[in-house]
Structure formats: structure tokens, C-alpha cells
C-alpha atoms as a PDB file:
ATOM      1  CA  UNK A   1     -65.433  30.947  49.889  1.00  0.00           C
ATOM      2  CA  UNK A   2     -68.233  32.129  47.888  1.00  0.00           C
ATOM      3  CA  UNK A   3     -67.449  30.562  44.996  1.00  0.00           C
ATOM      4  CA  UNK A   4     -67.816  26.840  47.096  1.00  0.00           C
ATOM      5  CA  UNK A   5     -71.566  27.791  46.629  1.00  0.00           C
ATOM      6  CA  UNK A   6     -71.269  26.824  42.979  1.00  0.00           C
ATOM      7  CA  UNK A   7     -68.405  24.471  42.484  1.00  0.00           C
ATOM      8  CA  UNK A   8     -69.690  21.919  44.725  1.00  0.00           C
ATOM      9  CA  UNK A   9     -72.973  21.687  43.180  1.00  0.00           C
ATOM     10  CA  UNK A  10     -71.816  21.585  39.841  1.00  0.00           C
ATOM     11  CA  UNK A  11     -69.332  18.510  41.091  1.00  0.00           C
ATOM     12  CA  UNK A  12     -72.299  16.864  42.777  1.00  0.00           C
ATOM     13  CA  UNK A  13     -74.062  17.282  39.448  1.00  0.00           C
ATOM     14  CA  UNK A  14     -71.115  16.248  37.000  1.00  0.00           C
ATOM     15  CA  UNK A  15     -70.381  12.751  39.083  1.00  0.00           C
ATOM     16  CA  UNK A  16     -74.073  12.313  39.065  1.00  0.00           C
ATOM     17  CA  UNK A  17     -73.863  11.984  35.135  1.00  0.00           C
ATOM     18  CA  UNK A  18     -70.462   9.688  35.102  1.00  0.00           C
ATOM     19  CA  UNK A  19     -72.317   7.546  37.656  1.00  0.00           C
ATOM     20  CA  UNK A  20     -75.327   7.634  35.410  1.00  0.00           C
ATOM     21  CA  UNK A  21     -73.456   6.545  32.380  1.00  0.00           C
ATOM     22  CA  UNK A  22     -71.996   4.071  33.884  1.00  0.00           C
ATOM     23  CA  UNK A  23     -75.106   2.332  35.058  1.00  0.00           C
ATOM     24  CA  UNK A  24     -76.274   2.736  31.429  1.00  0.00           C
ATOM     25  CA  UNK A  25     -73.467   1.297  30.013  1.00  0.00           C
ATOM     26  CA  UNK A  26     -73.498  -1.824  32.328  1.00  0.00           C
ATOM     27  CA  UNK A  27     -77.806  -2.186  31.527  1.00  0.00           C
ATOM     28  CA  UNK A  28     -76.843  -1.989  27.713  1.00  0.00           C
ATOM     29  CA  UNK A  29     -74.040  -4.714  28.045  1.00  0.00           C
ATOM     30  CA  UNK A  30     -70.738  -2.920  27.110  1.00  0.00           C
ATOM     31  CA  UNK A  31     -68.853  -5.237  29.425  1.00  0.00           C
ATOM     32  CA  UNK A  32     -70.351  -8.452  28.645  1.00  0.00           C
ATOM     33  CA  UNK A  33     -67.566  -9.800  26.377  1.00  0.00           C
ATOM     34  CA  UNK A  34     -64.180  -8.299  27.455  1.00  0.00           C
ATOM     35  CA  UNK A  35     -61.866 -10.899  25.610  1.00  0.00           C
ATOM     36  CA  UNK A  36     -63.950 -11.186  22.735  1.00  0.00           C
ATOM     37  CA  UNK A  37     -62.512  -7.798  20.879  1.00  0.00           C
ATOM     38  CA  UNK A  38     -58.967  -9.027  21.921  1.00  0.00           C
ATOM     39  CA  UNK A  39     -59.635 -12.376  19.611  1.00  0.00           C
ATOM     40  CA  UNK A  40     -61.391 -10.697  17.250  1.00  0.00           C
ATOM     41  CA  UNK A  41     -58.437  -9.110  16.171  1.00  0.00           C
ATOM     42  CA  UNK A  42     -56.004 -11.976  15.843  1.00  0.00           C
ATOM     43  CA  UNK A  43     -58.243 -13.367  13.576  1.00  0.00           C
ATOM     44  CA  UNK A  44     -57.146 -13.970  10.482  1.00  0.00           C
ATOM     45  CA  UNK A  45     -59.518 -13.862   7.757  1.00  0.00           C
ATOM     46  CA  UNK A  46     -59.348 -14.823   4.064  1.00  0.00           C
ATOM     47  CA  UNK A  47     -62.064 -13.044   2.790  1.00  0.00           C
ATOM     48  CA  UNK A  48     -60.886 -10.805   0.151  1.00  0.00           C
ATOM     49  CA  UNK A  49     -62.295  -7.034   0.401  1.00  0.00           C
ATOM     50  CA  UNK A  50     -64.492  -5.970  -2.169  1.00  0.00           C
ATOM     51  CA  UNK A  51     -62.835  -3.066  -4.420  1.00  0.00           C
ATOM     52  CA  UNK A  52     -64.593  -0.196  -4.988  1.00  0.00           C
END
């Protein structure tokens, strides 16, 4: 029982952070374009890569 002392802090304190980054991650626009990644990679483009 003793040890409910520190776990539940440290879970208060550890969702505190995922809620956190998830707040920043919405203000910095991570979710703004959800199908644009999807297209991105069906397209097909013909520029040649440069060789080393």
C-alpha cells in the first residue's frame, strides 16, 4: 500500500507529459494534412536522382 504513495504520482506526472505533447503537437500542426503523406507517396516522379 505504501508503494501507492509513489506510483500514483509518478502516473499523474507521466500522463501530464503525453497530454502535454499532444497539445504541442496539435499548436505545431502535425495533423493539419492527414491525406497529404498518403498522395505523396503514389506520386510518381521522373526526376532522375543525382549519383554520387
Amino acid at each position: 500500500m505504501n508503494m501507492l504513495i509513489y506510483l500514483i504520482p509518478i502516473a499523474l506526472f507521466m500522463g501530464g507529459l503525453g497530454l502535454f505533447g499532444f497539445l504541442w503537437s496539435l499548436k505545431n500542426g502535425q495533423y493539419d494534412d492527414l491525406e497529404g503523406a498518403s498522395w505523396r507517396i503514389l506520386d510518381d516522379e521522373d526526376e532522375k536522382m543525382p549519383r554520387p
